[in-house]
Structure formats: C-alpha cells, structure tokens
PDB file of N, CA and C in Angstrom:
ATOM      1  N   UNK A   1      20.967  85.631   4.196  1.00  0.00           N
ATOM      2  CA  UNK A   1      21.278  84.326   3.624  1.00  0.00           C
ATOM      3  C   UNK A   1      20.342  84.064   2.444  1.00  0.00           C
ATOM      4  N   UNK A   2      21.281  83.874   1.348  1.00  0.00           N
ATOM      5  CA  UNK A   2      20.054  83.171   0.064  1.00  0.00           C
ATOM      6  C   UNK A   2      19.076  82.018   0.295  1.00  0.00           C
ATOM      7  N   UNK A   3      18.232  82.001  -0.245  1.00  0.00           N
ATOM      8  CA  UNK A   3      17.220  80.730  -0.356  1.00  0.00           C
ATOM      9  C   UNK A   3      17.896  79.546  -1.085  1.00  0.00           C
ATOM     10  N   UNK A   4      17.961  78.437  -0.170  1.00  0.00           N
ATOM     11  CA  UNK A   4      18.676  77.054  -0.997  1.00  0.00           C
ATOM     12  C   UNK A   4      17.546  76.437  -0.811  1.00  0.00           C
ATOM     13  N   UNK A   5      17.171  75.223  -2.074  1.00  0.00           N
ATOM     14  CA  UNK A   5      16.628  74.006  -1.795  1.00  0.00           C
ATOM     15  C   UNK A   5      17.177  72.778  -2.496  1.00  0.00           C
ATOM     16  N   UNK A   6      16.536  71.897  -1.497  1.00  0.00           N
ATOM     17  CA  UNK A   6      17.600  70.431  -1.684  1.00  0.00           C
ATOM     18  C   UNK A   6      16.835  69.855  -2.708  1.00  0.00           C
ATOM     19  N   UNK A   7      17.469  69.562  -3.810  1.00  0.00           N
ATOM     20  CA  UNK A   7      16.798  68.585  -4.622  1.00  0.00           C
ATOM     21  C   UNK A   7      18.060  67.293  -4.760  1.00  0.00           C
ATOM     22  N   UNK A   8      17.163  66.554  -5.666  1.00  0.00           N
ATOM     23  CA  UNK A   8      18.211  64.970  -6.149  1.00  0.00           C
ATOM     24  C   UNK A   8      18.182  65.349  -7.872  1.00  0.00           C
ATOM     25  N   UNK A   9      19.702  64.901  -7.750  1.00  0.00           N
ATOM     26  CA  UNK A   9      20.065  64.732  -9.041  1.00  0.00           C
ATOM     27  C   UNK A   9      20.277  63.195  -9.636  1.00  0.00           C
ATOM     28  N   UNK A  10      19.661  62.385 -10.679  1.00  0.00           N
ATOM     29  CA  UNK A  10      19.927  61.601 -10.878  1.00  0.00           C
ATOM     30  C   UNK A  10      21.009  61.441 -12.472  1.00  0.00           C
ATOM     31  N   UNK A  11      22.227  61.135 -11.682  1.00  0.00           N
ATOM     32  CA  UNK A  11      23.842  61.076 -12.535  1.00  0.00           C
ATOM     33  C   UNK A  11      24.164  59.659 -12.538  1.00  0.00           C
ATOM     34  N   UNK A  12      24.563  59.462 -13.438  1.00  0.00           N
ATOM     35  CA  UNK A  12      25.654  58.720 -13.941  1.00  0.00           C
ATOM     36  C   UNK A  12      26.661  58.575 -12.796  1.00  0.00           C
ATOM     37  N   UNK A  13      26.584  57.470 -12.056  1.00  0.00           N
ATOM     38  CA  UNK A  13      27.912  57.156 -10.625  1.00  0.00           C
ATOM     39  C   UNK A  13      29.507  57.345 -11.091  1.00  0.00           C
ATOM     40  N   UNK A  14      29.572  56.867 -12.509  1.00  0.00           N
ATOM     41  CA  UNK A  14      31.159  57.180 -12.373  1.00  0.00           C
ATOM     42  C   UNK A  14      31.467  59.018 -13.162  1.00  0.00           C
ATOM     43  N   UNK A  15      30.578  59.832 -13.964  1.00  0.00           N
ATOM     44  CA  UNK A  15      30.561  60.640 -14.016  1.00  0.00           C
ATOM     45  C   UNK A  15      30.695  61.727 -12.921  1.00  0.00           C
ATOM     46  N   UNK A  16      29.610  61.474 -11.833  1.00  0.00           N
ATOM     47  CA  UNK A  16      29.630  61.862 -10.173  1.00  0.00           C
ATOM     48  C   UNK A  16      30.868  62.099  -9.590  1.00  0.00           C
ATOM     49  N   UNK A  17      31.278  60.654  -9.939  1.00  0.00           N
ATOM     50  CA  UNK A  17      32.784  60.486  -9.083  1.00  0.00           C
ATOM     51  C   UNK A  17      33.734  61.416  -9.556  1.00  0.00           C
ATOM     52  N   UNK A  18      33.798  61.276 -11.186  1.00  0.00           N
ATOM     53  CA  UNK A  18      34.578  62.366 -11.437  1.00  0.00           C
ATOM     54  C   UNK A  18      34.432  63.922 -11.447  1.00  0.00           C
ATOM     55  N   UNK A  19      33.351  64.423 -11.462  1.00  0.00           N
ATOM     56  CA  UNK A  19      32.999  65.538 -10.912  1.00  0.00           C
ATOM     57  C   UNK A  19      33.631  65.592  -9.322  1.00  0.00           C
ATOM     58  N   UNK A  20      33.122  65.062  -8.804  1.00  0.00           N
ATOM     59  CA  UNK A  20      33.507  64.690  -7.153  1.00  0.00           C
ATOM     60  C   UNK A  20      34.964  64.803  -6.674  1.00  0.00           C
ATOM     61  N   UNK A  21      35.772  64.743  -7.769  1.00  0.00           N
ATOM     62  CA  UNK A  21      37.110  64.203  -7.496  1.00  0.00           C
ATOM     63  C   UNK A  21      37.745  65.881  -7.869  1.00  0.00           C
ATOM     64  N   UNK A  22      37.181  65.795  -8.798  1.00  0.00           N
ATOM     65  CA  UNK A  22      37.762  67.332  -9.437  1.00  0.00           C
ATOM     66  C   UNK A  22      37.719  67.920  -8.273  1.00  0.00           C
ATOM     67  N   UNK A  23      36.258  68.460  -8.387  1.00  0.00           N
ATOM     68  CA  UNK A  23      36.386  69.492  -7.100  1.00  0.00           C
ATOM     69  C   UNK A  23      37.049  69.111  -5.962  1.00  0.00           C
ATOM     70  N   UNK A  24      37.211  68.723  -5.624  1.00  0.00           N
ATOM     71  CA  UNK A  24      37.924  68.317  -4.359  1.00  0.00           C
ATOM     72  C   UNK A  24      39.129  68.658  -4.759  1.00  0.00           C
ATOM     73  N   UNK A  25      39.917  68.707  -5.425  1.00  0.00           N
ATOM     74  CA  UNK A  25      41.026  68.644  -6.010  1.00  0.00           C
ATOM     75  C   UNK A  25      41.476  70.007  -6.332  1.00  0.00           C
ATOM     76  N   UNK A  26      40.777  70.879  -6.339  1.00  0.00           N
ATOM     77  CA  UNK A  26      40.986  72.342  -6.650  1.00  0.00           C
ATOM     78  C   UNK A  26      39.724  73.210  -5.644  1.00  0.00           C
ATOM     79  N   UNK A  27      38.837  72.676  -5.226  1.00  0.00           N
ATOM     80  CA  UNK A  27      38.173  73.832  -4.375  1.00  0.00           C
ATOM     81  C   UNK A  27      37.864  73.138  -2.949  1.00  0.00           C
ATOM     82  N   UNK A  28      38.226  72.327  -2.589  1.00  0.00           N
ATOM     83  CA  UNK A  28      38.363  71.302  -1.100  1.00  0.00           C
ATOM     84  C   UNK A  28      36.961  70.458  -1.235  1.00  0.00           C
ATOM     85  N   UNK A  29      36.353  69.543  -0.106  1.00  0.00           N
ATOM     86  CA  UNK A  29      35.871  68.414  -0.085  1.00  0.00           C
ATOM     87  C   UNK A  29      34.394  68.923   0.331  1.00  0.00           C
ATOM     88  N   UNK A  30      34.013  70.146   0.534  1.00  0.00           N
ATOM     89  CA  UNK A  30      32.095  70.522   0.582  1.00  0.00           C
ATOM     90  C   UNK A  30      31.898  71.250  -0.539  1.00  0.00           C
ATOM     91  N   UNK A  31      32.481  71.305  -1.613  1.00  0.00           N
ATOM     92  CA  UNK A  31      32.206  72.594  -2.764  1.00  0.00           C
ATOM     93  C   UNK A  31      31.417  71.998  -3.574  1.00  0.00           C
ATOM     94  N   UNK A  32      31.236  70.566  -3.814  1.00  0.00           N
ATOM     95  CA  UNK A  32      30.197  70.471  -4.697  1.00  0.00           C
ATOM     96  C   UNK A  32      28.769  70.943  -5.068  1.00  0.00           C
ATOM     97  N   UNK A  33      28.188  71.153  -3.814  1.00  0.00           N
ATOM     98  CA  UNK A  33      26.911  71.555  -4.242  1.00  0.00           C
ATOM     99  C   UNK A  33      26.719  73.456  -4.704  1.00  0.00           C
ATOM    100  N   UNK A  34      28.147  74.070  -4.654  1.00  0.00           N
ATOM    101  CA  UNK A  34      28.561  75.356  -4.894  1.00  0.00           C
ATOM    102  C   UNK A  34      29.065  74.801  -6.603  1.00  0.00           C
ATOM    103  N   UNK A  35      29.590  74.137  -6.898  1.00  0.00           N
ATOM    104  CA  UNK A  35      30.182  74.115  -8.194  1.00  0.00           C
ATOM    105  C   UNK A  35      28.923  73.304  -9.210  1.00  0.00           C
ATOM    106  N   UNK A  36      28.116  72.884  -8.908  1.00  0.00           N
ATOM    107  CA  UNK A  36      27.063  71.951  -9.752  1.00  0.00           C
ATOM    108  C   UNK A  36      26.449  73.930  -9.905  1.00  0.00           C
ATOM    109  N   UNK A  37      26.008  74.952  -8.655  1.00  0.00           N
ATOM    110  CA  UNK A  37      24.784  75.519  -8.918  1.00  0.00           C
ATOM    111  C   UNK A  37      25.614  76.605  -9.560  1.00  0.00           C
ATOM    112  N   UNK A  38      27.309  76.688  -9.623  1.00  0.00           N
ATOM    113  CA  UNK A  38      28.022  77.449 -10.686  1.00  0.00           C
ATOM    114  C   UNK A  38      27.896  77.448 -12.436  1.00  0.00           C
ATOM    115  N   UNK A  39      27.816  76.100 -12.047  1.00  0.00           N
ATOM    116  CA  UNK A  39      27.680  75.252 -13.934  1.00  0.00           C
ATOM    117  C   UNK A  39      26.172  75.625 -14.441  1.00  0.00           C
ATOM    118  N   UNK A  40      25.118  75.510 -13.335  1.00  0.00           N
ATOM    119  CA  UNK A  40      23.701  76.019 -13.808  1.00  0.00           C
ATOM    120  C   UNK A  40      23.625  77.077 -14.220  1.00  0.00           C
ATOM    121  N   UNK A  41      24.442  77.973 -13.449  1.00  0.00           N
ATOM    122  CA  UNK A  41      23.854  79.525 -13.651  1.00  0.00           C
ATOM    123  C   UNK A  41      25.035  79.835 -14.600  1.00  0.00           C
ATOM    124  N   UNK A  42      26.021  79.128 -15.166  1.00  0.00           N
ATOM    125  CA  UNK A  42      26.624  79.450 -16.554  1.00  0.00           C
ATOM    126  C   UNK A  42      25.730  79.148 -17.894  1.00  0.00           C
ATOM    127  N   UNK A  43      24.748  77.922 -17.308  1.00  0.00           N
ATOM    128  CA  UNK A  43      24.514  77.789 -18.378  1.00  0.00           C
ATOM    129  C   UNK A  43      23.286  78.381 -19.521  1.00  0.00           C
ATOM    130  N   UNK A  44      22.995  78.705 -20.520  1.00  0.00           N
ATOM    131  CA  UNK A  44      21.746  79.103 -21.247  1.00  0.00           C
ATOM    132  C   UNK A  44      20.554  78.613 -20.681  1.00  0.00           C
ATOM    133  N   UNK A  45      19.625  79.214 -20.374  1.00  0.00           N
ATOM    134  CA  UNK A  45      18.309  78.306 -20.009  1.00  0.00           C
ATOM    135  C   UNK A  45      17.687  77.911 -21.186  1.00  0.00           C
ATOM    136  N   UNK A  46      17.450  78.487 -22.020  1.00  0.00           N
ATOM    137  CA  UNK A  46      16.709  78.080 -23.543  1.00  0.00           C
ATOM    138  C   UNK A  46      17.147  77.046 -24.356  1.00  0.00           C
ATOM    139  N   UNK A  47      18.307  76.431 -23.833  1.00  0.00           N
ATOM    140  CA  UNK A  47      18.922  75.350 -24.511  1.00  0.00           C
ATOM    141  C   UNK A  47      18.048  74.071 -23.764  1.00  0.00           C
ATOM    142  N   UNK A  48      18.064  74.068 -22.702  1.00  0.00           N
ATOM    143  CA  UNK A  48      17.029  73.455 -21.694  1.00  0.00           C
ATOM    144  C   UNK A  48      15.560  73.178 -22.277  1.00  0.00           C
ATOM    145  N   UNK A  49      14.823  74.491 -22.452  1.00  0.00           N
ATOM    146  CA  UNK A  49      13.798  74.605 -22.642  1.00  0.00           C
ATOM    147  C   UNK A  49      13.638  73.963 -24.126  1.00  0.00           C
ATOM    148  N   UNK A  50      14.255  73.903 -24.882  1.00  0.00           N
ATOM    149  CA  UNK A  50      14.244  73.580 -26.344  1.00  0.00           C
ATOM    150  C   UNK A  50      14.142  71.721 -26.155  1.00  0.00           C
ATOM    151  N   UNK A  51      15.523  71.346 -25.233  1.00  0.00           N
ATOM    152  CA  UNK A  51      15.268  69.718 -25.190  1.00  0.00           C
ATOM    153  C   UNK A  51      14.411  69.774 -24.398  1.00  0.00           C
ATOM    154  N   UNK A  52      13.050  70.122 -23.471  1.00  0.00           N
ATOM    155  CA  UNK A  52      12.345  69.824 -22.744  1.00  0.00           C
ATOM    156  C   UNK A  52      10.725  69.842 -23.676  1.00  0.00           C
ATOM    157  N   UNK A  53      11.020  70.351 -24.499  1.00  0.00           N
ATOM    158  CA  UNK A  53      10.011  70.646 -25.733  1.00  0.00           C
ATOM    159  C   UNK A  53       9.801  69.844 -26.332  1.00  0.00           C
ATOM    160  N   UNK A  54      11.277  68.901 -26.516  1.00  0.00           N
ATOM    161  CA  UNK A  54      10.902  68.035 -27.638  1.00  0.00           C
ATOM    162  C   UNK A  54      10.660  66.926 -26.850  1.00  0.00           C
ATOM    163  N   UNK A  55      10.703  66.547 -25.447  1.00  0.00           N
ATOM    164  CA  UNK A  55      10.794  65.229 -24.539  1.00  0.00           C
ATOM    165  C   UNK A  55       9.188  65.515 -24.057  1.00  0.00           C
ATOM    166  N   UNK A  56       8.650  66.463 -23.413  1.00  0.00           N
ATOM    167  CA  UNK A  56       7.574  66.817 -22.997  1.00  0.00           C
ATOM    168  C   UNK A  56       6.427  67.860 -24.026  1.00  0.00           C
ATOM    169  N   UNK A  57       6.209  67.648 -25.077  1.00  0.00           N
ATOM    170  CA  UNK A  57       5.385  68.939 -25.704  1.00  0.00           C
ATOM    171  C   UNK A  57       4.350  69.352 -24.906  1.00  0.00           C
ATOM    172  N   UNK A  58       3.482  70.570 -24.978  1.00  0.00           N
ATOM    173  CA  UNK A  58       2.167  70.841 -24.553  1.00  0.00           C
ATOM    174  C   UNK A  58       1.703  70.945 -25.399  1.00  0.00           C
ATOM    175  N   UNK A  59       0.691  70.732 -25.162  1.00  0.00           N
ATOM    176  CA  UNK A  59      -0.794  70.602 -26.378  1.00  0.00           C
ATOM    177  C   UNK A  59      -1.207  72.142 -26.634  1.00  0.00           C
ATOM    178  N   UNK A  60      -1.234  72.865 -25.710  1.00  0.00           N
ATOM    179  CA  UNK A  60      -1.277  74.879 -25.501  1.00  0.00           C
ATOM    180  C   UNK A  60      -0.637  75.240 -26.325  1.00  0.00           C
ATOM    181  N   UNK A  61       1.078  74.653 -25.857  1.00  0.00           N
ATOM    182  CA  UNK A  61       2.247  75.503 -26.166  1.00  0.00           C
ATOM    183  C   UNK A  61       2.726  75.886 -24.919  1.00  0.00           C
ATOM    184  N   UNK A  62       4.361  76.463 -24.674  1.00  0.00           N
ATOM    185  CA  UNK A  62       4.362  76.625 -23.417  1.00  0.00           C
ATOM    186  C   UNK A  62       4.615  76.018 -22.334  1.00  0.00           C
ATOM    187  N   UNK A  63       4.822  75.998 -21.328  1.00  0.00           N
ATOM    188  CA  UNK A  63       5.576  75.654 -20.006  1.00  0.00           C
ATOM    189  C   UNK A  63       4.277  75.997 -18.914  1.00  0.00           C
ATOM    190  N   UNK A  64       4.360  75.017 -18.193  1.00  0.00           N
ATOM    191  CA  UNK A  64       2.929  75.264 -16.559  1.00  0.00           C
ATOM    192  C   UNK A  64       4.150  76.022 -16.489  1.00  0.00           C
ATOM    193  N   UNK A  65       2.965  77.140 -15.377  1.00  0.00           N
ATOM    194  CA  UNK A  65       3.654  77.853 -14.423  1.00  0.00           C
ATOM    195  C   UNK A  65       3.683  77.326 -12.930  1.00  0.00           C
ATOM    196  N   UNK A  66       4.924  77.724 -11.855  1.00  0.00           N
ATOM    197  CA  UNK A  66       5.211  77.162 -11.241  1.00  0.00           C
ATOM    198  C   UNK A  66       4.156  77.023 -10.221  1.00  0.00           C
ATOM    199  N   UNK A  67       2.832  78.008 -10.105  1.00  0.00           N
ATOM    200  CA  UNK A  67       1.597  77.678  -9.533  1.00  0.00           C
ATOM    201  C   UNK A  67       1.134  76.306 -10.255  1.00  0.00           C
ATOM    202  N   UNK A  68       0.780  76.376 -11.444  1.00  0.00           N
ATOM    203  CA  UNK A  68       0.483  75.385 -11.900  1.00  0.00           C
ATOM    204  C   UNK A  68       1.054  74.252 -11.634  1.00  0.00           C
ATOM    205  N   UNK A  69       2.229  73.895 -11.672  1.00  0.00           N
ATOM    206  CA  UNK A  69       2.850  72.736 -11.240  1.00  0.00           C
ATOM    207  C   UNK A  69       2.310  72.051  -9.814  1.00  0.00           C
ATOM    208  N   UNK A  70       2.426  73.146  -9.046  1.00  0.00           N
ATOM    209  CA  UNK A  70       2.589  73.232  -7.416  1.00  0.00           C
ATOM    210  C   UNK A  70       0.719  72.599  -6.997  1.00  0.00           C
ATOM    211  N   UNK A  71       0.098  73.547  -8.000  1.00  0.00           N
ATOM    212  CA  UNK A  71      -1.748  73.034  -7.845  1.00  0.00           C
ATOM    213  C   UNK A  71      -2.206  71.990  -8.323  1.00  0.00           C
ATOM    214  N   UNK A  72      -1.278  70.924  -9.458  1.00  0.00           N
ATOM    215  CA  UNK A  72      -1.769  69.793 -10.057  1.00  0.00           C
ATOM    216  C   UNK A  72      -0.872  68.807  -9.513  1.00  0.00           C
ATOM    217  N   UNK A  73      -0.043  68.690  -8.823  1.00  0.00           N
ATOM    218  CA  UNK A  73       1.091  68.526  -7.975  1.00  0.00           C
ATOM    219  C   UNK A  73       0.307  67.240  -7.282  1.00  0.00           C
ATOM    220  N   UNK A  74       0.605  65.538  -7.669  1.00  0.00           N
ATOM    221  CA  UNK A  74      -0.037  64.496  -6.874  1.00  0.00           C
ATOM    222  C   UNK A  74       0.403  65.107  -5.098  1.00  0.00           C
ATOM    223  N   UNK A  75      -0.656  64.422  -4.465  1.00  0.00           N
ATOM    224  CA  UNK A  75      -0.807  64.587  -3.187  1.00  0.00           C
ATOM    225  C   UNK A  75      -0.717  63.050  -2.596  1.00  0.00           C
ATOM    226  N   UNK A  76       0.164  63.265  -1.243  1.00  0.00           N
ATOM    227  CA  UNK A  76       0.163  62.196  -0.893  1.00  0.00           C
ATOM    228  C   UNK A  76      -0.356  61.811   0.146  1.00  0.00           C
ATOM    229  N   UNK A  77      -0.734  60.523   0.421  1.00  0.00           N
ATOM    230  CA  UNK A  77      -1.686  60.472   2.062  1.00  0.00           C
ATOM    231  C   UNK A  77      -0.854  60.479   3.020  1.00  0.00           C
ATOM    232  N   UNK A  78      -0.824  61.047   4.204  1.00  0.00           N
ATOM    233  CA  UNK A  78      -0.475  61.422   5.305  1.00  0.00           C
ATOM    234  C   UNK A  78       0.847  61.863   5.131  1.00  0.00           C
ATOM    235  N   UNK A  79       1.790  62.084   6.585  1.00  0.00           N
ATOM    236  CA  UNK A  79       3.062  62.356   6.497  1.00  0.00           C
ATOM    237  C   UNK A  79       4.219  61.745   5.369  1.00  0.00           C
ATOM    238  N   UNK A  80       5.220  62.539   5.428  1.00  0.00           N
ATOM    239  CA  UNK A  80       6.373  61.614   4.219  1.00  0.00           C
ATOM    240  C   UNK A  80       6.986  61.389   5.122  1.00  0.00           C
ATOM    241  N   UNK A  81       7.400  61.423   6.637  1.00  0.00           N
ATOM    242  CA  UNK A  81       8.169  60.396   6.766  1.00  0.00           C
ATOM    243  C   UNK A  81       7.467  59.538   7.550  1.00  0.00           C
ATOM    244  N   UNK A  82       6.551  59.406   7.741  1.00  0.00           N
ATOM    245  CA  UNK A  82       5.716  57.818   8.490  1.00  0.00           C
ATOM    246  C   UNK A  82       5.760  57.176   6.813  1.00  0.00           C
ATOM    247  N   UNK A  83       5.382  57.903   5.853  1.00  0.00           N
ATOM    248  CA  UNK A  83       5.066  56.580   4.412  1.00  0.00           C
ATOM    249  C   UNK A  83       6.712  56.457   4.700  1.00  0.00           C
ATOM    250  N   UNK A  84       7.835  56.723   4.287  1.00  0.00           N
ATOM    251  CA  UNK A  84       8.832  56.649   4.339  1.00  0.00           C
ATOM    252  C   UNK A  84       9.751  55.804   5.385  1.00  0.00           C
ATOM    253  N   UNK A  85       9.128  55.987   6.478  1.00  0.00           N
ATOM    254  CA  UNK A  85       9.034  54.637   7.563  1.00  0.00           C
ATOM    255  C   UNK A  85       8.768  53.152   7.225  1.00  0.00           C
ATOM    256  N   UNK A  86       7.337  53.861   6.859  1.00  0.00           N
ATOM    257  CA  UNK A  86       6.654  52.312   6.380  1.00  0.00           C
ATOM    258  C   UNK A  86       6.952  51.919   5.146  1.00  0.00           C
ATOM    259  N   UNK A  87       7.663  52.130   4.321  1.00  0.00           N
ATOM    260  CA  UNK A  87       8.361  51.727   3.025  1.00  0.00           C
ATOM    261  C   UNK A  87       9.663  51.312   3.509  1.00  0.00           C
ATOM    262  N   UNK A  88      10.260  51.437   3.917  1.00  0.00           N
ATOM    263  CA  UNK A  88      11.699  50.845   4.820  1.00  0.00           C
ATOM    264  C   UNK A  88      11.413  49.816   5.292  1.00  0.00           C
ATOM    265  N   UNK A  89      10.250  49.721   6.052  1.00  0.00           N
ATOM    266  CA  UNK A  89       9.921  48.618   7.227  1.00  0.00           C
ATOM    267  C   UNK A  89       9.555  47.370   6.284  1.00  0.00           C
ATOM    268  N   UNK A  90       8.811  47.888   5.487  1.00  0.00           N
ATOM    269  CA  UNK A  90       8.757  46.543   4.601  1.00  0.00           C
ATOM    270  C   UNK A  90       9.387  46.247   3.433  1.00  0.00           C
ATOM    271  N   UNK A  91      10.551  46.961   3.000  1.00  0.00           N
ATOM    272  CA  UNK A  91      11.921  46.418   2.639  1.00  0.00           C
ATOM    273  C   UNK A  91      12.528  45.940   2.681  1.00  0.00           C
ATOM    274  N   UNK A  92      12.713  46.035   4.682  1.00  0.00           N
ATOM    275  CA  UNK A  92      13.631  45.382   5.259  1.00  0.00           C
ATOM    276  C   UNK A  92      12.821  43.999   5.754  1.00  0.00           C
ATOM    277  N   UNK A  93      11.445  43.669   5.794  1.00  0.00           N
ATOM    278  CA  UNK A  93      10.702  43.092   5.664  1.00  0.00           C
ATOM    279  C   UNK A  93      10.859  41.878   4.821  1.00  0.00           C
ATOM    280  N   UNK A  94      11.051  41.980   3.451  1.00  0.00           N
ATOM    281  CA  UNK A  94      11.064  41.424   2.181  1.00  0.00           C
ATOM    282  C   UNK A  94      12.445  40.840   1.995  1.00  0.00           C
ATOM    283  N   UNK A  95      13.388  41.482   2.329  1.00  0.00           N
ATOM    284  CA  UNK A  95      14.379  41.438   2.021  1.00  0.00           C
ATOM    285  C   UNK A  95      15.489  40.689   3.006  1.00  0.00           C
ATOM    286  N   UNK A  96      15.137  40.685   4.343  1.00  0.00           N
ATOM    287  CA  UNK A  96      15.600  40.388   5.456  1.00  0.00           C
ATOM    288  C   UNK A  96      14.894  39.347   6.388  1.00  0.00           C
ATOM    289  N   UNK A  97      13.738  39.603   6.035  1.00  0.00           N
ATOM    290  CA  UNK A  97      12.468  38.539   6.820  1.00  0.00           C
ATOM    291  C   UNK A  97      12.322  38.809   8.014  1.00  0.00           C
ATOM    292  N   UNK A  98      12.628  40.213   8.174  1.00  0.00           N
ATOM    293  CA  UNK A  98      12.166  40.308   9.824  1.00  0.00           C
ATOM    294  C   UNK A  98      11.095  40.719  10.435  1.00  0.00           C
ATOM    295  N   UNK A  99      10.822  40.155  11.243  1.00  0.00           N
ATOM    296  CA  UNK A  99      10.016  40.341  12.314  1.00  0.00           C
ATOM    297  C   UNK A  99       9.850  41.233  13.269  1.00  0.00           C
ATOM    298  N   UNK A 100       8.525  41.891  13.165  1.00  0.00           N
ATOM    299  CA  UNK A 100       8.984  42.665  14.308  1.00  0.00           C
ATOM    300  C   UNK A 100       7.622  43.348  14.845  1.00  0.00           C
ATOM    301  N   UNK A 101       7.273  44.129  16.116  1.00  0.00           N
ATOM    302  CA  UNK A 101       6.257  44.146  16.403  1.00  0.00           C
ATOM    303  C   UNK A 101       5.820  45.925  15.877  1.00  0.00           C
ATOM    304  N   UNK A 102       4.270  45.644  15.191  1.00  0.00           N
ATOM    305  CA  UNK A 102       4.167  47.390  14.904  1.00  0.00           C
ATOM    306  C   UNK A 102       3.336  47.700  15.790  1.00  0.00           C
ATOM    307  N   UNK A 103       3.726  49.215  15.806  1.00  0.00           N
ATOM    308  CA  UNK A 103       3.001  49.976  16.277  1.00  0.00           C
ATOM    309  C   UNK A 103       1.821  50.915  15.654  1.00  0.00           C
ATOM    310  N   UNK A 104       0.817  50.948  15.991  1.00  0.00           N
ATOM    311  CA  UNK A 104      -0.500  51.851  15.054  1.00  0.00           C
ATOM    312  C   UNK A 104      -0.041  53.096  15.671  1.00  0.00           C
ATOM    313  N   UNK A 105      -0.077  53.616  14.507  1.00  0.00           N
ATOM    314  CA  UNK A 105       0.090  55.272  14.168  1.00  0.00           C
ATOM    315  C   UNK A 105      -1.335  55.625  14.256  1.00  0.00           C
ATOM    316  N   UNK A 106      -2.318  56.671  14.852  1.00  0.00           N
ATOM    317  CA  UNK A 106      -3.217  57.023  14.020  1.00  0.00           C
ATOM    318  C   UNK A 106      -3.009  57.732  13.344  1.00  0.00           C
ATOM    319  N   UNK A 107      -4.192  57.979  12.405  1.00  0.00           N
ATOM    320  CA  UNK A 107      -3.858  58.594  11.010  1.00  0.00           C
ATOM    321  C   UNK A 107      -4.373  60.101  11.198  1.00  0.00           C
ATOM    322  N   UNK A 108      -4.251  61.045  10.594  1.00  0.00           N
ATOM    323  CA  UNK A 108      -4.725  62.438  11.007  1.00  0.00           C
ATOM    324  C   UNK A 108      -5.841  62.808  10.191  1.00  0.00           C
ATOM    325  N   UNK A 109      -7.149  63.346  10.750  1.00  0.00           N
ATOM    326  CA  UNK A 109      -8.252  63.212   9.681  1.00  0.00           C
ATOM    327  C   UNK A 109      -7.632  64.935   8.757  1.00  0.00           C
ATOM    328  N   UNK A 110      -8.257  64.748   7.656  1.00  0.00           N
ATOM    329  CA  UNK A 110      -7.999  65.569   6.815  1.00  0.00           C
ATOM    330  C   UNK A 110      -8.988  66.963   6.503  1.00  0.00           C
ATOM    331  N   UNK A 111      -8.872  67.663   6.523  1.00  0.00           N
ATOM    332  CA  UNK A 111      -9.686  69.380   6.781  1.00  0.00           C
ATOM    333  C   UNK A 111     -10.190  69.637   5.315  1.00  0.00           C
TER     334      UNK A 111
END
C-alpha cells in the first residue's frame, strides 16, 4: 500500500462543489481525493515553485528542506486533541453559554 497523508485544502466552496459534482458524475461518489492527487501529479512543479518565490522569497535563495521545515516547525503544548477539546469547549462556551462541569487533565511533564 502507498503512503497517503491527510492534509486540508483551503477552496473556494462553490468551486469545491463543482469539482465535487463532476467527479461524481463520471468516476462515482469517493474519487475525489484520487482525482485532486491526479491533477497534482499532472501538474509542473516549477510553476509552483516560481509563484511561491514571488509570495515567500528567501533571503539565501532557495526552498527549507523538508528537515528544515519539520526542525523549525512551532511546537505545541501538550496533546492536539485535549487543546482541540479545550478549544471546542470554550466555543461552545461563548457561543452557547454553557455550563458545565470540568474535569483536570493532568498535564504530562516534558523530557
């Protein structure tokens, strides 16, 4: 089995839809995430790299490498889904006014 990973794409909703609709319409109703990584790997990468040049320059020259990315990479405190919990909770908090009783998590000391 190939290596997949899940990322988010942030689109345009009625663009989506019509992408969404297509496929469905000629390759059935799970093919999207097969037809988005079809269109990638048609496309030039250097066309990419050229608008990413002019949106992001480096001061070097050049592109981090994906170590690099991965080693300067913000870090976040504790688990993502307890923060992810607790960002919901007080959403629904703000937004809803509810009440409700918490529970303490402890926190995990760090090595």
């Amino acid at each position: 089995m190939e290596r997949k990973r899940k990322t988010t794409l942030l689109l345009d909703s009625l663009v989506w839809r019509q992408f969404q609709e297509e496929v469905m319409r000629h390759e059935g109703a799970r093919a999207a995430s097969a037809e988005v990584e079809k269109l990638l790997q048609g496309q030039d990468p250097e066309a990419f790299v050229r608008a990413l040049e002019d949106v992001f320059p480096r001061p070097r020259g050049g592109f981090p490498s994906l170590e690099e990315v991965e080693r300067t990479r913000p870090r976040i405190r504790g688990d993502a889904a307890s923060l992810i919990r607790e960002d919901r909770d007080e959403r629904e908090d703000r937004i809803l006014g509810l009440q409700r009783r918490r529970k303490k998590v402890p926190r995990r000391r760090r090595r």
